[in-house]
Protein backbone atom coordinates (compact mmCIF):
# COMPACT_ATOMS: atom_id res chain seq x y z
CA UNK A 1 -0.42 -22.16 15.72
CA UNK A 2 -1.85 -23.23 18.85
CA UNK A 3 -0.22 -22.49 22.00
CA UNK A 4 -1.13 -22.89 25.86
CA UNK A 5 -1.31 -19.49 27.45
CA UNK A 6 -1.55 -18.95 31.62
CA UNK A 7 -4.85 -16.27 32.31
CA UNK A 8 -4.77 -15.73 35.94
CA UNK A 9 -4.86 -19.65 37.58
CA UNK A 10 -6.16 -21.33 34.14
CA UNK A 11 -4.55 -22.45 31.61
CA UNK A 12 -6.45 -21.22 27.76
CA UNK A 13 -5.68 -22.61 24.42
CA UNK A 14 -4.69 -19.43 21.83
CA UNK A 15 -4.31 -19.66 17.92
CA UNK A 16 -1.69 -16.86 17.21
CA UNK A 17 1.22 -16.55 15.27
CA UNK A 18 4.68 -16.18 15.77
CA UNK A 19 5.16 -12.20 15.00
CA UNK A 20 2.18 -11.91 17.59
CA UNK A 21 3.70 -14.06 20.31
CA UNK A 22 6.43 -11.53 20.80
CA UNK A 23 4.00 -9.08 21.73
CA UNK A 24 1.87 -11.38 24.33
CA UNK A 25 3.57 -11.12 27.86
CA UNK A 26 1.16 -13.20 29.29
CA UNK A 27 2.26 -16.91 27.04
CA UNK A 28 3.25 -19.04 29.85
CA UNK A 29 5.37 -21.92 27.67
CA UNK A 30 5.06 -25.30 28.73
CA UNK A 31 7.89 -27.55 28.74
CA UNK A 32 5.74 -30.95 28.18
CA UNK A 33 9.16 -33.26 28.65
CA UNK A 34 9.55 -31.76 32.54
CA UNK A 35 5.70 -30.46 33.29
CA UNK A 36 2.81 -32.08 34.89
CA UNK A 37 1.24 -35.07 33.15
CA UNK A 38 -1.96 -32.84 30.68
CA UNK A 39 -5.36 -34.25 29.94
CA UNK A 40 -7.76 -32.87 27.81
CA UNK A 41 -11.47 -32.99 28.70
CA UNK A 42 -13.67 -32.95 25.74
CA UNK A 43 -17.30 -32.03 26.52
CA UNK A 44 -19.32 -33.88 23.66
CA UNK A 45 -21.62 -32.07 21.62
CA UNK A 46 -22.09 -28.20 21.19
CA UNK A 47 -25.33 -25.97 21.45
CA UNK A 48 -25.86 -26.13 17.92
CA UNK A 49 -25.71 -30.35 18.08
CA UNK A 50 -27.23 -30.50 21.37
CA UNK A 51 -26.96 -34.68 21.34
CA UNK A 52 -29.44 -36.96 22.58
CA UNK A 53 -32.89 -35.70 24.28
CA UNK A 54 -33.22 -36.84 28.14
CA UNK A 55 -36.83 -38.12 29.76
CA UNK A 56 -36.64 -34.33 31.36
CA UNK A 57 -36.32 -32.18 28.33
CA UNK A 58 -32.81 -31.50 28.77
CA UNK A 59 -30.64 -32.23 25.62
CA UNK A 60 -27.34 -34.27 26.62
CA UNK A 61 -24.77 -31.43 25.81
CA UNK A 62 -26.05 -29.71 29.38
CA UNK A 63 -25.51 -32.91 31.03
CA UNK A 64 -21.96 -33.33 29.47
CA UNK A 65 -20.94 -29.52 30.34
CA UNK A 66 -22.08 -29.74 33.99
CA UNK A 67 -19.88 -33.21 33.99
CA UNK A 68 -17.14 -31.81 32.67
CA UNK A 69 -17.12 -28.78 34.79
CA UNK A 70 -17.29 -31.04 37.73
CA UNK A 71 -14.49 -33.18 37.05
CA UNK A 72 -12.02 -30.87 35.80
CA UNK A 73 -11.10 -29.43 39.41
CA UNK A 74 -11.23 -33.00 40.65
CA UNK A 75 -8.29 -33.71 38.21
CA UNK A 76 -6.41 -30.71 38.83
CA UNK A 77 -6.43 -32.07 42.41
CA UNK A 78 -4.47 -35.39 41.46
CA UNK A 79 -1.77 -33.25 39.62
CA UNK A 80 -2.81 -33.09 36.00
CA UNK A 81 -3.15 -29.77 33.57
CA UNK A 82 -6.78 -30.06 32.21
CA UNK A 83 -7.48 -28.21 29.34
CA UNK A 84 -10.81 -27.98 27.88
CA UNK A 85 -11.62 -28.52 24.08
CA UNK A 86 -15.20 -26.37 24.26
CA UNK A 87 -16.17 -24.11 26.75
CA UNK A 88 -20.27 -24.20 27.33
CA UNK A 89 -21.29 -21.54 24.85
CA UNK A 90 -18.20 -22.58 22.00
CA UNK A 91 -19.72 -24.53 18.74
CA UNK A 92 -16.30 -26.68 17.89
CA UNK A 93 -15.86 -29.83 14.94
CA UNK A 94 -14.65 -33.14 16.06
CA UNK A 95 -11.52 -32.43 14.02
CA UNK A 96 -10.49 -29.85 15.75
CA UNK A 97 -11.09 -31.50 19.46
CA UNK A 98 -8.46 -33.93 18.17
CA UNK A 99 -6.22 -31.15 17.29
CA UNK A 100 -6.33 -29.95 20.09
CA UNK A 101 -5.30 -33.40 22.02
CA UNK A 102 -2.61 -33.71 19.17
CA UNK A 103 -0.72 -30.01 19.05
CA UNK A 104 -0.67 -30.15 22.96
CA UNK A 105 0.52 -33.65 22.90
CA UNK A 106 -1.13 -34.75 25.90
CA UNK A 107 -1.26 -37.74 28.13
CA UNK A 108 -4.76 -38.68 27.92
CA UNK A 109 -7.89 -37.46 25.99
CA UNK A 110 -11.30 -38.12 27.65
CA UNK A 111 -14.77 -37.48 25.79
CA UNK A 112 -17.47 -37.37 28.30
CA UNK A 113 -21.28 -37.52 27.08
CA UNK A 114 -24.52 -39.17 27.86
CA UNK A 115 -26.37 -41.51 25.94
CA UNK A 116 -29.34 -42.70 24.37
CA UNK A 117 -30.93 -45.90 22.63
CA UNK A 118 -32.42 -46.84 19.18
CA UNK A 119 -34.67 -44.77 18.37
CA UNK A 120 -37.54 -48.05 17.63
CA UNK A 121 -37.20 -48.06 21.80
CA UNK A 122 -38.27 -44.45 22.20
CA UNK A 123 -41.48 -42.72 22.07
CA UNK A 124 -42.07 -39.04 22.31
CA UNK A 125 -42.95 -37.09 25.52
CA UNK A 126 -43.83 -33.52 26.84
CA UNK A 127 -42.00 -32.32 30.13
CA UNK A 128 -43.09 -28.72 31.15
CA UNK A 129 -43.67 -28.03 27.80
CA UNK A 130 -40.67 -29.33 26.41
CA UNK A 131 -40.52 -31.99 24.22
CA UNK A 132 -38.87 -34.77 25.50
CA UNK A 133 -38.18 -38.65 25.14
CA UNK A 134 -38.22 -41.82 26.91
CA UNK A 135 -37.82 -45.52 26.99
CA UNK A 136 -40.32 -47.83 26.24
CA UNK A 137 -37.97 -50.61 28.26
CA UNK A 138 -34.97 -50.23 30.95
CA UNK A 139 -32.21 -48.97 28.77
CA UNK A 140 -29.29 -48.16 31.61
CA UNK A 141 -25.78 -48.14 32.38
CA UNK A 142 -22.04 -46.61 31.44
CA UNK A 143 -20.19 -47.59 28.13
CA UNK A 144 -16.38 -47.08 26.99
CA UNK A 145 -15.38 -46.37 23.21
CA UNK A 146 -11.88 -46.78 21.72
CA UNK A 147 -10.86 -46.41 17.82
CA UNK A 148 -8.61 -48.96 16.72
CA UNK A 149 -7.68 -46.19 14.38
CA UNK A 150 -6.35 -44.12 16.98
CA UNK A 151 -2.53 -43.35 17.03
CA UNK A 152 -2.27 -45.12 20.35
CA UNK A 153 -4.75 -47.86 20.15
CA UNK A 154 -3.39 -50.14 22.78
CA UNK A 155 -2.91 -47.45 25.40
CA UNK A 156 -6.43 -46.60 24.52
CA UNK A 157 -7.91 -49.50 25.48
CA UNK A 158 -5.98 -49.99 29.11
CA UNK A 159 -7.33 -46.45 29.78
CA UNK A 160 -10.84 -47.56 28.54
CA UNK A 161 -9.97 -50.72 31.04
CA UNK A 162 -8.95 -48.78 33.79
CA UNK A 163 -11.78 -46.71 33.52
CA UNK A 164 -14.31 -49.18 33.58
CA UNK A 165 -12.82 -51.13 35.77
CA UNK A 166 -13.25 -48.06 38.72
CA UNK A 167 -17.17 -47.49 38.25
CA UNK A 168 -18.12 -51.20 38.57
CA UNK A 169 -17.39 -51.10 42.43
CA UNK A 170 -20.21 -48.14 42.25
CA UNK A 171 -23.00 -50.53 41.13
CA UNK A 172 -22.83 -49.43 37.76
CA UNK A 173 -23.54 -52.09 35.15
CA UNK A 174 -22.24 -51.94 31.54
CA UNK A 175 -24.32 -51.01 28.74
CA UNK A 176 -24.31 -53.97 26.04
CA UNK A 177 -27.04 -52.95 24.05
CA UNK A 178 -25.13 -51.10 21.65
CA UNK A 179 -23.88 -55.01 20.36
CA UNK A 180 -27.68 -55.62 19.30
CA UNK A 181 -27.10 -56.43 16.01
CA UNK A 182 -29.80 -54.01 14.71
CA UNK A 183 -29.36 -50.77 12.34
CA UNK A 184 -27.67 -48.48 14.64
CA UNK A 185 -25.89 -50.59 16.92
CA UNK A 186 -24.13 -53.64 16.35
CA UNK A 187 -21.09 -51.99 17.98
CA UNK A 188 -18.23 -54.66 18.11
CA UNK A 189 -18.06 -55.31 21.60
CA UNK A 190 -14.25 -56.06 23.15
CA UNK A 191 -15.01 -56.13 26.82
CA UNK A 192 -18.58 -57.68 27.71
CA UNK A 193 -17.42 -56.88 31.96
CA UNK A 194 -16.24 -53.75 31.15
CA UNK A 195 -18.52 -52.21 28.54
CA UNK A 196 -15.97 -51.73 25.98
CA UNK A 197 -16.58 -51.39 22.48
CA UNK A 198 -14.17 -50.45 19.79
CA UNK A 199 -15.71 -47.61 17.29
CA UNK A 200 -13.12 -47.36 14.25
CA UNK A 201 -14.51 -44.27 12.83
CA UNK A 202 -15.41 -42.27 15.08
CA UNK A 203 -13.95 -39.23 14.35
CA UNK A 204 -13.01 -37.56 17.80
CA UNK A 205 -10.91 -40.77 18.43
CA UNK A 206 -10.00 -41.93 15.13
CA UNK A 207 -7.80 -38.52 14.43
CA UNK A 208 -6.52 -37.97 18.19
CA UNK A 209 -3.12 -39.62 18.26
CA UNK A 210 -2.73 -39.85 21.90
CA UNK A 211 -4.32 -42.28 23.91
CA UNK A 212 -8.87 -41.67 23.68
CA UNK A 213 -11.59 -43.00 25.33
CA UNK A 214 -15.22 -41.33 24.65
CA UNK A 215 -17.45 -42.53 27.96
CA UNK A 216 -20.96 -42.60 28.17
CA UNK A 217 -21.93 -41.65 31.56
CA UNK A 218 -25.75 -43.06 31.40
CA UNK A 219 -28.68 -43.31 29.15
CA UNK A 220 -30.88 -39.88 30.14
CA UNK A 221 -34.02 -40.94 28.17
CA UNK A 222 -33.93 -43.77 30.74
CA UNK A 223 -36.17 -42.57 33.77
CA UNK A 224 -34.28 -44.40 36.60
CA UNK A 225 -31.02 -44.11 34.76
CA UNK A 226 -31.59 -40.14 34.25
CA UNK A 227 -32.70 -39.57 37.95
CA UNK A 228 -29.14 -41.48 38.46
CA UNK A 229 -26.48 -38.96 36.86
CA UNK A 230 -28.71 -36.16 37.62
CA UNK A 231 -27.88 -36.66 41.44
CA UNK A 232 -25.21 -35.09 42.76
CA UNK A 233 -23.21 -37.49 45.04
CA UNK A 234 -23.85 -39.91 42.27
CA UNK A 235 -21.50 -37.98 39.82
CA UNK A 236 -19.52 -37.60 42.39
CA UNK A 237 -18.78 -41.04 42.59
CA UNK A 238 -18.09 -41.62 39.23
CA UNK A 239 -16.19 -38.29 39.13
CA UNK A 240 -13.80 -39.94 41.58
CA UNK A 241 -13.56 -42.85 39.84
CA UNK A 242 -12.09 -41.70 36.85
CA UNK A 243 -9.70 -39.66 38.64
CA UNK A 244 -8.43 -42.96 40.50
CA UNK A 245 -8.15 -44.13 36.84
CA UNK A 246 -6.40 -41.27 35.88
CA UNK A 247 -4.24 -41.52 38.25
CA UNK A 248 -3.13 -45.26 38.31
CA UNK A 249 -3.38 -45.01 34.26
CA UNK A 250 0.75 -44.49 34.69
CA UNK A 251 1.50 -47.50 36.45
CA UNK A 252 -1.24 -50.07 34.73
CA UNK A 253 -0.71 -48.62 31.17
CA UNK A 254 2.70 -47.34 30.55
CA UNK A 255 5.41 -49.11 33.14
CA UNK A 256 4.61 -52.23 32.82
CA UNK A 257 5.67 -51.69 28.97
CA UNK A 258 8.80 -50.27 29.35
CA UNK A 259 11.68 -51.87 28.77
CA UNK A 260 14.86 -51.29 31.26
């Protein structure tokens, strides 16, 4: 069983079972009815799938961990529990990122990774000899994924919305190539403003049953758009944004459903 366990200031996600949780002193047990609102922050990728391969050398999953690492204190700041589904060194499935999101019943699950074009658009390059890959053409901006087979498909998409809606003040311009209808793409695309696109089967967000977004902070085989997320203040920015989306995601996505 998984269970939320308090190790000095952070909270850590255990698999024990019951016999052994009479013995652990240190389970902190979270009432989730009365406690803070709980995201989990899902670095994609692992070291073993390191993701897409920047203009630099640098495979996406570093970009995704430093991210991640960023934002999580930025979060914790606004009031929210943040726990992790990977730390840098773990090797984890998609299935059991959802899990995670699922057993914890949390608020909000957020996927964070970096992305990368068709492959007829990229050509091969050495960077300090590494290999590396870049754009034949500008391929730049952010992009929001929701699975209509998600248990919470509308509350998905008003996060997505919310999201998106934050990093456009930045200068930030949706992605829309992944709507080319070419093999590979051809994403159904639900927000042309927003960058929105709906991805039924992918399986991070197709088996979390809370509300998911996976965001794709930039395109890092871009040159201009990797010299982008690899400044500081520029993550930064965006950092902040989706914490002001994180935060208003109560009042824009759940009150105005209820019903008195």
């Amino acid at each position: 069983m998984l269970f939320l366990v308090k190790v000095g200031k952070d909270l850590k996600l255990k698999f024990m079972n019951f016999k052994r949780l009479l013995y652990f002193p240190a389970v902190l047990f979270i009432n989730f009815l009365y406690a803070e609102p709980l995201l989990v922050l899902d670095s994609g990728h692992t070291p073993d799938a390191a993701g897409a391969l920047g203009v630099r050398g640098i495979y996406e999953v570093e970009y995704n961990d430093r991210f991640v690492a960023e934002l999580k204190p930025q979060l914790e700041a606004i009031g929210y529990q943040v726990v992790l589904t990977r730390t840098p060194e773990q090797n984890i499935s998609l299935q059991q990122r959802a899990r995670i999101a699922n057993q914890l019943n949390a608020n909000l699950f957020l996927s964070i990774h970096h992305d990368s074009t068709n492959e007829r658009y990229l050509i091969p390059t050495v960077v300090n000899n590494l290999p590396a890959q870049r754009t034949i053409e500008p391929f730049r901006g952010f992009s929001a994924y929701i699975s209509n087979k998600n248990g919470s498909p509308f509350s998905s998409y008003c996060f997505a919305e919310n999201l998106t809606k934050q990093i456009l003040p930045l200068g930030r311009l949706p992605a829309l190539y992944h709507a080319d209808p070419i093999k590979g793409e051809n994403r159904p695309l639900l927000n042309k403003e927003y960058g929105i696109y709906r991805y039924d089967n992918l399986a991070v967000l197709r088996l979390t049953k809370v509300p998911a977004v996976l965001l794709e902070i930039g395109v890092i085989p871009d040159e201009e758009d990797e010299a982008w997320v690899n400044n500081f203040q520029n993550r930064y920015n965006m950092q902040q944004a989706i914490v002001r989306a994180v935060a208003d995601y109560q009042d824009n996505c759940i009150k105005p459903y209820l019903i008195d």
